[in-house]
Structures are given as structure tokens and as C-alpha cells.
PDB file of N, CA and C in Angstrom:
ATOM      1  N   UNK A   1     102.443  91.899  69.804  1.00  0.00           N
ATOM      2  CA  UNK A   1     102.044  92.999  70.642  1.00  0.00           C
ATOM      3  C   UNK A   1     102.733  94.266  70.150  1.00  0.00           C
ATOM      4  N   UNK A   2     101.868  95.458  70.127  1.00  0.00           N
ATOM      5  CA  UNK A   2     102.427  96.623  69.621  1.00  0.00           C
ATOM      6  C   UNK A   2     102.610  97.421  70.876  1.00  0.00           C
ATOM      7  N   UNK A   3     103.716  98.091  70.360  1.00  0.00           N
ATOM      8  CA  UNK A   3     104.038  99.559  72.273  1.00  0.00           C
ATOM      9  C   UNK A   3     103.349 100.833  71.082  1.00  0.00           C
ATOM     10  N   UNK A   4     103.028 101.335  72.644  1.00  0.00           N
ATOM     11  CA  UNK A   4     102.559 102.905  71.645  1.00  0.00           C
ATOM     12  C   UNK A   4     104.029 103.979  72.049  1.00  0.00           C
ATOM     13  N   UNK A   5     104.139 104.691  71.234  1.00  0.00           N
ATOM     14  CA  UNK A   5     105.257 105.869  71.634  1.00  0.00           C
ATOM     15  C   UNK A   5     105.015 106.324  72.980  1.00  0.00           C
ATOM     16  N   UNK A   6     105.977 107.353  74.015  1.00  0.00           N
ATOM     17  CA  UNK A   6     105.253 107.612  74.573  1.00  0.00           C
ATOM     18  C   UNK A   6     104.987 109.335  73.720  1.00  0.00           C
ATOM     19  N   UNK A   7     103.842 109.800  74.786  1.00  0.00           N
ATOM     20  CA  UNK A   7     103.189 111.150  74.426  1.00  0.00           C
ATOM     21  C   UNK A   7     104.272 112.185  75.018  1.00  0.00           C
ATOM     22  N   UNK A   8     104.107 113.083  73.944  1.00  0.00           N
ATOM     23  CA  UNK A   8     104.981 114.385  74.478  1.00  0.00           C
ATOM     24  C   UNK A   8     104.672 114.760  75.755  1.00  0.00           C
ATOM     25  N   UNK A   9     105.146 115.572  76.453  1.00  0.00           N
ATOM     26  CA  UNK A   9     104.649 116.143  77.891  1.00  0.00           C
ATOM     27  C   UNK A   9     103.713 117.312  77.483  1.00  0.00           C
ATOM     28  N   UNK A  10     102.731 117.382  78.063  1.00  0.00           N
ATOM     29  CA  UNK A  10     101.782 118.311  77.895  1.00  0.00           C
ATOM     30  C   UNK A  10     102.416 119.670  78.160  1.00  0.00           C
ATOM     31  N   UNK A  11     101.633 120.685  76.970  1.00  0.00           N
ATOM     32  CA  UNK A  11     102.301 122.043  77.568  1.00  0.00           C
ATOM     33  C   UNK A  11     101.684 122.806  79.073  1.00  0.00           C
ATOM     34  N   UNK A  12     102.207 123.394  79.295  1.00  0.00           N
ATOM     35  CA  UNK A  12     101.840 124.172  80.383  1.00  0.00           C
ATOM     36  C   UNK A  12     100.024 124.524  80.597  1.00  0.00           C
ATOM     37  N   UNK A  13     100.227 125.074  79.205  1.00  0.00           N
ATOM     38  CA  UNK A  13      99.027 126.189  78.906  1.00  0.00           C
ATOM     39  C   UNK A  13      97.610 125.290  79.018  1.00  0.00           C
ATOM     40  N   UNK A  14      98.142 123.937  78.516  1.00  0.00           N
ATOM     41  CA  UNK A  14      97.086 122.836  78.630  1.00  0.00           C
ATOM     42  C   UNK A  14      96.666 122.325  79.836  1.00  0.00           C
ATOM     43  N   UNK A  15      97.868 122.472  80.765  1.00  0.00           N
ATOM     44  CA  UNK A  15      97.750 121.701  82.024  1.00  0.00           C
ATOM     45  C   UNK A  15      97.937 122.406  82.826  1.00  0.00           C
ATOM     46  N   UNK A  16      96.741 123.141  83.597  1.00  0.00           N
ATOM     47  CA  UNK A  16      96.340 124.093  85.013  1.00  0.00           C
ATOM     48  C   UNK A  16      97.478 123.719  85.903  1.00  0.00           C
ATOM     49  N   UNK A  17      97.690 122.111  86.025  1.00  0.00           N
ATOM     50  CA  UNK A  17      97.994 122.156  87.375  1.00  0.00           C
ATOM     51  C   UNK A  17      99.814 122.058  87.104  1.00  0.00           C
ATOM     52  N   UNK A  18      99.812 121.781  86.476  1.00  0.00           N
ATOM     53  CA  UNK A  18     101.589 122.504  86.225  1.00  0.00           C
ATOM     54  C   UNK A  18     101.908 123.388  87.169  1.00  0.00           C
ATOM     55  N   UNK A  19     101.326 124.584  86.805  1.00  0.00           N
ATOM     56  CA  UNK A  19     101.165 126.234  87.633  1.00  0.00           C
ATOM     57  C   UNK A  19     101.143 125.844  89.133  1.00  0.00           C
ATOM     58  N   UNK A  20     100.810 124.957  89.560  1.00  0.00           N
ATOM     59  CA  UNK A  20     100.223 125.112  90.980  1.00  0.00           C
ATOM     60  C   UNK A  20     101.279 125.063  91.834  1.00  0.00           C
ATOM     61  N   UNK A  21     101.873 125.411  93.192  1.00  0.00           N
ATOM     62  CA  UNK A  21     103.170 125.666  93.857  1.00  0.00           C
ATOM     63  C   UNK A  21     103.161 124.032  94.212  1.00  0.00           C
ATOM     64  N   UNK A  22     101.920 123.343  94.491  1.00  0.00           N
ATOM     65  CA  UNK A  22     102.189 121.627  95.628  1.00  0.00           C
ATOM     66  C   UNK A  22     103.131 121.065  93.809  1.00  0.00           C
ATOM     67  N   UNK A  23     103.086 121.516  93.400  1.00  0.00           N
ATOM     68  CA  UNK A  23     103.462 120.623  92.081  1.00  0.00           C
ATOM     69  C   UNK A  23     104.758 120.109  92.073  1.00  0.00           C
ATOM     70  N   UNK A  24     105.855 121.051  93.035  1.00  0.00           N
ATOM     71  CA  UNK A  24     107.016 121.068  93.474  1.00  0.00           C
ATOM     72  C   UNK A  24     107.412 120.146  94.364  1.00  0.00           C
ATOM     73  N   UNK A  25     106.683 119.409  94.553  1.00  0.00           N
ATOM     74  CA  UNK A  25     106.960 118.155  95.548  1.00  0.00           C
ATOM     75  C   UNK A  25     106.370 116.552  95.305  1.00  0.00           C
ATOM     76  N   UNK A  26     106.942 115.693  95.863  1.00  0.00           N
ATOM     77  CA  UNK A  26     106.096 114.504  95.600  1.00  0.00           C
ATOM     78  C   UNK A  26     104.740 114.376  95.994  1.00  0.00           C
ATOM     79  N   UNK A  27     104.233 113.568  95.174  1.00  0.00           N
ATOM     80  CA  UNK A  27     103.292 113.200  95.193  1.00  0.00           C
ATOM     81  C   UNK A  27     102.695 112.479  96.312  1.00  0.00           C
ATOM     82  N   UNK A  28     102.627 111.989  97.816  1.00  0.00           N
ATOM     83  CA  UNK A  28     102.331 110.892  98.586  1.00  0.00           C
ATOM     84  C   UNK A  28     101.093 110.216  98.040  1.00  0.00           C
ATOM     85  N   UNK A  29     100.331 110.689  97.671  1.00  0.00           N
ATOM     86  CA  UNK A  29      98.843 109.321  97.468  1.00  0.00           C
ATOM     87  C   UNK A  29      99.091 108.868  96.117  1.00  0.00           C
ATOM     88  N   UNK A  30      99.659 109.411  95.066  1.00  0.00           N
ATOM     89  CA  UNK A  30     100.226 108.308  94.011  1.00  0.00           C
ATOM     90  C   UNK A  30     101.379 108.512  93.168  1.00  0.00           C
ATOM     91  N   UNK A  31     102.232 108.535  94.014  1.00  0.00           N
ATOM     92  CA  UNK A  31     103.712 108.903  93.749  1.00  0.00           C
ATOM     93  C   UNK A  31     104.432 109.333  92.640  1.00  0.00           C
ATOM     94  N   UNK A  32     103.624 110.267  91.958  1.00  0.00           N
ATOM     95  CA  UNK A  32     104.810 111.283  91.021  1.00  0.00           C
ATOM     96  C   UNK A  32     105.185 112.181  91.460  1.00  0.00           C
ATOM     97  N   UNK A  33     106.603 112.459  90.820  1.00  0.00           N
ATOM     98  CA  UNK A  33     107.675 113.146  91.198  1.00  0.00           C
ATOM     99  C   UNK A  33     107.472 114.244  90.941  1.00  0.00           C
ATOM    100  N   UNK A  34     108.126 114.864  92.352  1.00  0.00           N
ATOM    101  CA  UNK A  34     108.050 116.562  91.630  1.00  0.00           C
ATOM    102  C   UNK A  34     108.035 117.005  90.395  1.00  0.00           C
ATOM    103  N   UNK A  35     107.213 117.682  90.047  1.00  0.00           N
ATOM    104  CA  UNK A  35     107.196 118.477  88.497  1.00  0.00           C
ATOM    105  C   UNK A  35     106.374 117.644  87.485  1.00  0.00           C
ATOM    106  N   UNK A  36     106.101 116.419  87.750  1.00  0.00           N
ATOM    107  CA  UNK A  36     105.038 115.408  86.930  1.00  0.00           C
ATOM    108  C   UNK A  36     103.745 115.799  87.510  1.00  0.00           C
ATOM    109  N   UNK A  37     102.451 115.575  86.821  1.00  0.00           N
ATOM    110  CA  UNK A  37     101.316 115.247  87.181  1.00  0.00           C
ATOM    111  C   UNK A  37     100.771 114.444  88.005  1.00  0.00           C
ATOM    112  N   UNK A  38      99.814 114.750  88.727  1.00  0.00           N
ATOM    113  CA  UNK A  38      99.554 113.284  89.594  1.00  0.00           C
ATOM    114  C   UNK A  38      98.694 112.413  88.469  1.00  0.00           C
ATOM    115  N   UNK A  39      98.364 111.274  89.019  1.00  0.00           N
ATOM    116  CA  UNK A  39      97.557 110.658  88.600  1.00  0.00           C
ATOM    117  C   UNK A  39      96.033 109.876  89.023  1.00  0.00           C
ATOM    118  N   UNK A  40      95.728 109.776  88.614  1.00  0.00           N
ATOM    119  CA  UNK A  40      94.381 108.642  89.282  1.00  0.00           C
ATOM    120  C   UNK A  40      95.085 107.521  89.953  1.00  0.00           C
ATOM    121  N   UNK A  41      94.195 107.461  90.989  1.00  0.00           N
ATOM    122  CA  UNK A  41      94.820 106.024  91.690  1.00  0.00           C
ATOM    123  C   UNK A  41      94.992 105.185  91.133  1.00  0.00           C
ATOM    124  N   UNK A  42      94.385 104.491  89.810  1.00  0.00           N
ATOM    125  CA  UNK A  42      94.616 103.498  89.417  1.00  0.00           C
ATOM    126  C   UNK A  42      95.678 103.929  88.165  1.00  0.00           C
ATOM    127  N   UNK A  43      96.468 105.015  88.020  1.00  0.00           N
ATOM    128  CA  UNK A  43      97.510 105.080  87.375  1.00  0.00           C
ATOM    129  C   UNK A  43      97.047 105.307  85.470  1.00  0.00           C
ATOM    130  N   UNK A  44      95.961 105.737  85.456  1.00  0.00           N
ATOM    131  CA  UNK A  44      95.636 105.625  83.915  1.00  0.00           C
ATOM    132  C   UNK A  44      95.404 106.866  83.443  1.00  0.00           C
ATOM    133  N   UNK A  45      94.752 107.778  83.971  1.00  0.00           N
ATOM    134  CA  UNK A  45      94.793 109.174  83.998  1.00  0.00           C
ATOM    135  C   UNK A  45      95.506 110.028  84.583  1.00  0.00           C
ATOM    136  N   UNK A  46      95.951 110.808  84.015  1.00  0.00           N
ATOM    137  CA  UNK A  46      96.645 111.992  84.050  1.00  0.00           C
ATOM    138  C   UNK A  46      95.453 113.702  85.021  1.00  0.00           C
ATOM    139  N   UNK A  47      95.617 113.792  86.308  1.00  0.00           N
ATOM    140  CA  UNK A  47      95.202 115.104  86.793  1.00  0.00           C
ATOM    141  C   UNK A  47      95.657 116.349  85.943  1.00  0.00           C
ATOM    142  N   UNK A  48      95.262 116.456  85.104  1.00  0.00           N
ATOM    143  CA  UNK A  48      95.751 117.772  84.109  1.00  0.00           C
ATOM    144  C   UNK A  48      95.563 119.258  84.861  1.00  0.00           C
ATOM    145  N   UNK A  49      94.417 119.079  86.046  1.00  0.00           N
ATOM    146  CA  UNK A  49      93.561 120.180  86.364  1.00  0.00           C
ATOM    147  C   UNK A  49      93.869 121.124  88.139  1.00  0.00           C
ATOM    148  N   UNK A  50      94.473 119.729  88.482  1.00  0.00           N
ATOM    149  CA  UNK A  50      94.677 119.865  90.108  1.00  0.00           C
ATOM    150  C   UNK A  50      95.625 118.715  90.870  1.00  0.00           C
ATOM    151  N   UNK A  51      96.158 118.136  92.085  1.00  0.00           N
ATOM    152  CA  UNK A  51      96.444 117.668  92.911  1.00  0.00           C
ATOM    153  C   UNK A  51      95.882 117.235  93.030  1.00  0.00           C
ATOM    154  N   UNK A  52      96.585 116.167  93.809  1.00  0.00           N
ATOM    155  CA  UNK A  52      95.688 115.280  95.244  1.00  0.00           C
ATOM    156  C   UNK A  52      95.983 116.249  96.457  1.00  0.00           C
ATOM    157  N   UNK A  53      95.108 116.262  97.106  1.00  0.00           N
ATOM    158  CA  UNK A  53      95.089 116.776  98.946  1.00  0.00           C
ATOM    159  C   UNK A  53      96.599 116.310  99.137  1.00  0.00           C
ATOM    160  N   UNK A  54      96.639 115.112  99.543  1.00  0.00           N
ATOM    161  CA  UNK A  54      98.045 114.471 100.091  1.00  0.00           C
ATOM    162  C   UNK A  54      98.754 115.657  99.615  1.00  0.00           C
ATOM    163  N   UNK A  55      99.263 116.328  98.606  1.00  0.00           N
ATOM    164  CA  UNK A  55     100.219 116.893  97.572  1.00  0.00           C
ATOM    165  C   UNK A  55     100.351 117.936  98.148  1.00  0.00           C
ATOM    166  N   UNK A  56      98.923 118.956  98.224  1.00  0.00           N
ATOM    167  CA  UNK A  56      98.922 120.294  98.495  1.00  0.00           C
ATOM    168  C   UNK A  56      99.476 120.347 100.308  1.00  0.00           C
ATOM    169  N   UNK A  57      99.402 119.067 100.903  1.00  0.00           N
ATOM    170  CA  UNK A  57      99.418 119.048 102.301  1.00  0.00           C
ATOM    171  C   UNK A  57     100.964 118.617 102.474  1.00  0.00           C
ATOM    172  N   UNK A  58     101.537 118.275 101.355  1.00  0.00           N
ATOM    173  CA  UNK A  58     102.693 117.990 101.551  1.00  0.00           C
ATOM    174  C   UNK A  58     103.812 119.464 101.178  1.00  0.00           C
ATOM    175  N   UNK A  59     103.153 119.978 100.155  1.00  0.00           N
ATOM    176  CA  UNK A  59     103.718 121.282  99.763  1.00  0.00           C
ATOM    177  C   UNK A  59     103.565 122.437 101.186  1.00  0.00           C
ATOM    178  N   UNK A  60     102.179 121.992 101.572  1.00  0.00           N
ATOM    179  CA  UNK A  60     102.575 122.993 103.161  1.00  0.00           C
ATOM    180  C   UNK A  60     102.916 122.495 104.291  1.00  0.00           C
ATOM    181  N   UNK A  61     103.349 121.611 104.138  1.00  0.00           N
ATOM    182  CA  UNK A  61     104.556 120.983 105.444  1.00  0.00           C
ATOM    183  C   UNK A  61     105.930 121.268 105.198  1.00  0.00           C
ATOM    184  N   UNK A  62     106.188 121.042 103.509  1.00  0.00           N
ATOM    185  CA  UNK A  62     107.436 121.575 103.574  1.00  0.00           C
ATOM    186  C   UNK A  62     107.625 123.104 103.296  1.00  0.00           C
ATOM    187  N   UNK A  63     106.755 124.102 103.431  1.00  0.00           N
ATOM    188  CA  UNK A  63     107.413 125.657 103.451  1.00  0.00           C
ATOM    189  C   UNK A  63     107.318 125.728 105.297  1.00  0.00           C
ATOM    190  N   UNK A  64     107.066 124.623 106.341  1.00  0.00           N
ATOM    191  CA  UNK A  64     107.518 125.009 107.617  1.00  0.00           C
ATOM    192  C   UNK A  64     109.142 124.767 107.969  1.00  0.00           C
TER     193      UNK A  64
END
């Protein structure tokens, strides 16, 4: 069995949702950590573009 490397972290410029303020918090519907990408529920894709809801709803619970 072969491992693949892992992949560099995407730059910014590539990935919209970097920029976005919910990005600053966890993830609740598929748990990456602040400052990571979310992912597809089933963990194989990378959201390059946006959040999950859960995320953005979690980012405005915590500026109360």
C-alpha cells in the first residue's frame, strides 16, 4: 500500500472561503477547526468556496 503526501494548504487567493469571518470558528456539521475548510459530509472534499450554514450560524452566535 502506498500513502500519498499530504497537499500543501491551499492559498488564500484560491480559496474564497478562507476570507469569510464564520471561518474563525468551528465547524459544527463537520468538524473542522477554526481556520481549516469545511468539508463535505462525507469528508472527501474540501468547500474551497463557502461554509456550511451550521458555521455561519455559529460565527453569529458567537459575536453575541
Amino acid at each position: 500500500m502506498t500513502t500519498r503526501p499530504h497537499a500543501a494548504a491551499p492559498a488564500v487567493d484560491d480559496t474564497p472561503a478562507l476570507r469569510l469571518p464564520a471561518i474563525t470558528v468551528d465547524c459544527p456539521a463537520c468538524g473542522a477547526p477554526a481556520g481549516a475548510l469545511c468539508t463535505s459530509h462525507s469528508g472527501t472534499r474540501q468547500r474551497r468556496y463557502d461554509v456550511h450554514r451550521a458555521r455561519t450560524a455559529a460565527h453569529a452566535n458567537a459575536q453575541h
